[in-house]
Protein backbone atom coordinates (compact mmCIF):
# COMPACT_ATOMS: atom_id res chain seq x y z
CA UNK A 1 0.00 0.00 0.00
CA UNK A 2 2.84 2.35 0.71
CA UNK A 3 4.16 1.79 -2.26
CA UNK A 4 1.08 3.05 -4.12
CA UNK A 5 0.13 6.33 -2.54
CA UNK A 6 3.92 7.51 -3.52
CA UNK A 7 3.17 6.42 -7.37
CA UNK A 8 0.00 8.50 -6.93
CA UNK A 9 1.68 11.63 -5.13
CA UNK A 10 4.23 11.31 -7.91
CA UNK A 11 1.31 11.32 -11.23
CA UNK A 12 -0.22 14.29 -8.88
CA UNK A 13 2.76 16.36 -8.67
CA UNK A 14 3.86 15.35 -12.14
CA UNK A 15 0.64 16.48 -13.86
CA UNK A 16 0.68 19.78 -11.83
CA UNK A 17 4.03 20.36 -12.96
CA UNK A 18 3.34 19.61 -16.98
CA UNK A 19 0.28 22.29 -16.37
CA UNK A 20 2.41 24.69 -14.82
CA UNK A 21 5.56 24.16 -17.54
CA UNK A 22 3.21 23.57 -20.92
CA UNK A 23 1.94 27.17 -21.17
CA UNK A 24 5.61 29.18 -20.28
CA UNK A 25 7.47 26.87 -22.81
CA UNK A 26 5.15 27.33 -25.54
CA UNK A 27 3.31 30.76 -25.52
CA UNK A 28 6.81 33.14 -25.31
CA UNK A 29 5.15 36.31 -25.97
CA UNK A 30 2.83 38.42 -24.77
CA UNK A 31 -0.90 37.56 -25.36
CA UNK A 32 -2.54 40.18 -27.12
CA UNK A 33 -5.82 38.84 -27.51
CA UNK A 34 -8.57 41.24 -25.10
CA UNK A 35 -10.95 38.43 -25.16
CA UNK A 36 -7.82 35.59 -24.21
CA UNK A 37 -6.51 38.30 -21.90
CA UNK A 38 -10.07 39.03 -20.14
CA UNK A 39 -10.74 35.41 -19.59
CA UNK A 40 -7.53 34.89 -18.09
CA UNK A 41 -7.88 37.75 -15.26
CA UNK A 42 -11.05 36.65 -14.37
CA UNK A 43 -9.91 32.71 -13.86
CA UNK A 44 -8.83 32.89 -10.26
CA UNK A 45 -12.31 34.87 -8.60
CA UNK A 46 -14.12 32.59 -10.86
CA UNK A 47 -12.21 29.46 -9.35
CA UNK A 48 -12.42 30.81 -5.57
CA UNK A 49 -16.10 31.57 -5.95
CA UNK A 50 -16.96 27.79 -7.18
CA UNK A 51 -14.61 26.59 -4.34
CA UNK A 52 -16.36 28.92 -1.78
CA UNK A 53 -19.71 29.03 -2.86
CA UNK A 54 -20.80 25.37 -1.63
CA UNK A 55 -19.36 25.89 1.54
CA UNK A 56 -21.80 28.67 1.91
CA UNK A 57 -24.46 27.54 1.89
CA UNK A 58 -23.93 23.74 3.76
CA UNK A 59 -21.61 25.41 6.76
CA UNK A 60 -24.88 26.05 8.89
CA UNK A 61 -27.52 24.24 10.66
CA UNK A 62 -29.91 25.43 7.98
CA UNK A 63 -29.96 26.68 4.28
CA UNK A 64 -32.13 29.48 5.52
CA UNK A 65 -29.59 31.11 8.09
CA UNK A 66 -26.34 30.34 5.28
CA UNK A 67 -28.59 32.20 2.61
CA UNK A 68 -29.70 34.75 5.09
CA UNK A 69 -25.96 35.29 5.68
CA UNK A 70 -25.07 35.25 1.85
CA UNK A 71 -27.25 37.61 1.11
CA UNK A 72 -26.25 40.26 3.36
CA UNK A 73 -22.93 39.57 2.88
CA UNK A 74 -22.93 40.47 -0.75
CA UNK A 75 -25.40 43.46 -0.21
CA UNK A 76 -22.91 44.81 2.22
CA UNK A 77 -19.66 44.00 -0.31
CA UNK A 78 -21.56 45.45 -3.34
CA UNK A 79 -22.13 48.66 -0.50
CA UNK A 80 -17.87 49.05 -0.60
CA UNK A 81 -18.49 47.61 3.31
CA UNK A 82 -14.71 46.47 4.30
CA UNK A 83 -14.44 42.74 4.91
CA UNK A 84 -14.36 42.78 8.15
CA UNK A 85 -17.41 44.38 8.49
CA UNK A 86 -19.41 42.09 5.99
CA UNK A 87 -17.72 39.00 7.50
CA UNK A 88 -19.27 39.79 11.01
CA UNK A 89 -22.27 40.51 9.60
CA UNK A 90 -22.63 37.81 7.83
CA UNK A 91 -21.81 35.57 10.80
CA UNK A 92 -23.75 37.20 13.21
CA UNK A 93 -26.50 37.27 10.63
CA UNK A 94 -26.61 33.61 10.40
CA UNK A 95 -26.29 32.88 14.74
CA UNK A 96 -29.16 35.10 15.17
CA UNK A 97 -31.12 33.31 12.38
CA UNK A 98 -30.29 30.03 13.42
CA UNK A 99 -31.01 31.03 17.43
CA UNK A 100 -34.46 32.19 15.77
CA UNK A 101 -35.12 28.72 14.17
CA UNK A 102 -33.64 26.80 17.17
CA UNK A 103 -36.29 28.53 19.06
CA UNK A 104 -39.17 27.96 16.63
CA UNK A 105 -38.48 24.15 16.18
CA UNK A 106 -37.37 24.66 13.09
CA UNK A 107 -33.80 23.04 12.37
């Protein structure tokens, strides 16, 4: 069994490296292209928000409170709110809506 898991960290890292080494050996200059160029600066928030988004919403007790939560969240971040401020809202957002359903019977 040992064995195996260090062929499989080995294909892992391997296959990182190839995409990591494949684009900087064969595109040498600059890219040019708005649309190529546009896509490619809006990769990583598009990447973190599929990572993040799921977490959302199954992180609470109950989709209400985590939607609750989301939604004031990006009402206060669309406001220019810092991120402090619309992380602690957003939490204590969801603890009183889930201290509201706890009390109701609901979750």
């Amino acid at each position: 069994m040992n064995v195996n898991i260090y062929i499989y960290i080995f294909i892992a890292a391997f296959v990182t490296y190839l995409i990591r080494l494949i684009p900087l050996t064969l595109i040498k200059k600059k890219i040019k292209n708005q649309f190529i160029c546009s896509f490619l600066y809006y990769v990583p928030y598009a990447t973190l928000a599929a990572m993040t988004f799921p977490a959302v919403l199954y992180s609470t007790s109950s989709p209400y409170s985590a939607i609750l939560g989301f939604i004031s969240a990006i009402l206060l971040a669309y406001k220019g709110k810092s991120l402090i401020l619309v992380a602690c809202s957003a939490c204590i957002i969801v603890f009183i809506c889930e201290i509201i359903l706890e009390t109701f019977g609901l979750i």
